[in-house]
Protein backbone atom coordinates (compact mmCIF):
# COMPACT_ATOMS: atom_id res chain seq x y z
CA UNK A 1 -11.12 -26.62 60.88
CA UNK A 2 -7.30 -25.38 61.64
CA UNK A 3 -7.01 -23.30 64.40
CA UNK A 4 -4.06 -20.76 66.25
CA UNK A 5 -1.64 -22.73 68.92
CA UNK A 6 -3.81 -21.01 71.39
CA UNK A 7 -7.23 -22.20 70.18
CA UNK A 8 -5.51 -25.90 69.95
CA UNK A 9 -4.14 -25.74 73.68
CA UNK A 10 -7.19 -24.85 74.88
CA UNK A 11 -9.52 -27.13 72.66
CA UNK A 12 -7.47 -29.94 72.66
CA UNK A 13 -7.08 -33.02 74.86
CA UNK A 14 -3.67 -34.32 76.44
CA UNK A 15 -4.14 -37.03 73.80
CA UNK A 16 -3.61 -35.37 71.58
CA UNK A 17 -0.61 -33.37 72.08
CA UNK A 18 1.76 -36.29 71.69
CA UNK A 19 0.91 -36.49 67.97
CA UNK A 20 1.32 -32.48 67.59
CA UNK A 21 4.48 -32.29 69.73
CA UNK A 22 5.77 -35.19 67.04
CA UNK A 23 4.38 -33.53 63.99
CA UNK A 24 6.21 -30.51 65.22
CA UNK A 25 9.64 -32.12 65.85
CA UNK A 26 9.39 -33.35 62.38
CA UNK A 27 10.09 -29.40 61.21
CA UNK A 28 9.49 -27.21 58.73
CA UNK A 29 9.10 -29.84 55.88
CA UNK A 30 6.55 -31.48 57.44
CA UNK A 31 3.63 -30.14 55.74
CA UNK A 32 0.76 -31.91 57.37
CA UNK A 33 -0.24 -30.32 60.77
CA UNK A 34 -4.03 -30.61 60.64
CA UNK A 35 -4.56 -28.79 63.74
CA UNK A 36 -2.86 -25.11 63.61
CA UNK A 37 -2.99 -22.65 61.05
CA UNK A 38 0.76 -21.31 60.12
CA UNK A 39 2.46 -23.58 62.33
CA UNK A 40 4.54 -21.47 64.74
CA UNK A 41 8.07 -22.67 65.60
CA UNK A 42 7.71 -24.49 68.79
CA UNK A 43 9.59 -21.86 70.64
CA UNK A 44 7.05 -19.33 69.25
CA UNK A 45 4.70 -21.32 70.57
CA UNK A 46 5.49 -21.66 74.41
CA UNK A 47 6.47 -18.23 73.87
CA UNK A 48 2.59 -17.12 72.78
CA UNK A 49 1.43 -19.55 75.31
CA UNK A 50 3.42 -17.93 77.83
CA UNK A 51 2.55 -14.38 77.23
CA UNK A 52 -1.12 -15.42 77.28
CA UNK A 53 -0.73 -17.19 80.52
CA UNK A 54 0.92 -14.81 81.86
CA UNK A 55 -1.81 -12.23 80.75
CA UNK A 56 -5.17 -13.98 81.93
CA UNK A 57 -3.43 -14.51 85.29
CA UNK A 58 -3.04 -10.94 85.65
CA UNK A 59 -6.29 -10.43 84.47
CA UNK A 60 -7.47 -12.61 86.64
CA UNK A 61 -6.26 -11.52 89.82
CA UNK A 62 -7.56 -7.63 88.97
CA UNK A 63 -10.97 -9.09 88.07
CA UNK A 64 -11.32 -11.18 91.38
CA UNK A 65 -9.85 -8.59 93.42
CA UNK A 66 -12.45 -6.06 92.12
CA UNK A 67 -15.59 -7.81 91.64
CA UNK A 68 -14.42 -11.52 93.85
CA UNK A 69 -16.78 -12.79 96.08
CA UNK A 70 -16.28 -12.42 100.04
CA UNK A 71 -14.40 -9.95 99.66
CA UNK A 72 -16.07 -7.32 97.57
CA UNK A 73 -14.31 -4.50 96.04
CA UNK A 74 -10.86 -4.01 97.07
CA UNK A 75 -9.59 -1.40 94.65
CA UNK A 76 -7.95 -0.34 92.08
CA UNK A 77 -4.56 -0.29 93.75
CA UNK A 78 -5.24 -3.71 95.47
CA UNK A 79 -6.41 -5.14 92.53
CA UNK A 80 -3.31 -4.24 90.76
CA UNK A 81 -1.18 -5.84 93.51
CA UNK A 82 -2.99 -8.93 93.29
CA UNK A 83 -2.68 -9.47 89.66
CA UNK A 84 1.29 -8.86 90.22
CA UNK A 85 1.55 -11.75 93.57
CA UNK A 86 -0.70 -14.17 90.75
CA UNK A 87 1.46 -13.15 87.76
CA UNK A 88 4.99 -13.71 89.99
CA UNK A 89 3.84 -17.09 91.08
CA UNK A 90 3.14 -18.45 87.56
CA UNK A 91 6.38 -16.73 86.35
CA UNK A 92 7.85 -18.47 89.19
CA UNK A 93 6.22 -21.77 87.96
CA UNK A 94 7.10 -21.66 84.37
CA UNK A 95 10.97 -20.97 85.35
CA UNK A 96 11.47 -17.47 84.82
CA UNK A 97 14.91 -16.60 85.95
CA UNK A 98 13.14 -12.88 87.34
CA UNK A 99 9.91 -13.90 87.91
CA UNK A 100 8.83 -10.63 89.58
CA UNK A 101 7.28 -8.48 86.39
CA UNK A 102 5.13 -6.03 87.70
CA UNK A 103 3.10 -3.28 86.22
CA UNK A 104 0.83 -0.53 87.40
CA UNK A 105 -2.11 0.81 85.55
């Protein structure tokens, strides 16, 4: 069954992404890459990797903020906050030059 870079990062096992890092250095006349559907350029790739990253962190931090344990429910305004500090630090991690990118909603 082929699946989207995003099902294959998250289904997959380190193994394994020797071989599709390889298969995708081979480029776009390499027709044989069992594992993803419409094989994304690999800089399409990190980049839909790192918008969904960067969008279950967020989500993340507004869901434990609100509805966390210990803590109980901190707000709406808190909540947002807290998925901004998560979101900078994994910016930060992945080597975003700005890694401050917050939003309010």
């Amino acid at each position: 069954m082929k699946r989207t870079i995003l099902e294959f990062a998250m289904h997959s096992r380190p193994l394994d992404w020797q071989k599709a890092a390889d298969q995708w250095k081979a480029g776009p006349g390499f027709d044989h890459f069992p594992a993803v559907d419409n094989r994304p350029t690999m800089d399409e790739a990190i980049s839909e990797l790192d918008a969904t990253i960067q969008g279950l962190t967020r989500l993340r931090g507004y869901l434990d903020a609100r509805y966390g344990h210990g803590c109980g429910d901190q707000g709406h305004t808190d909540a947002v906050k807290e998925a901004n500090r998560l979101t900078t630090k994994v910016r930060k991690a992945l080597g975003y030059t700005y890694p401050k990118c917050e939003v309010s909603f």
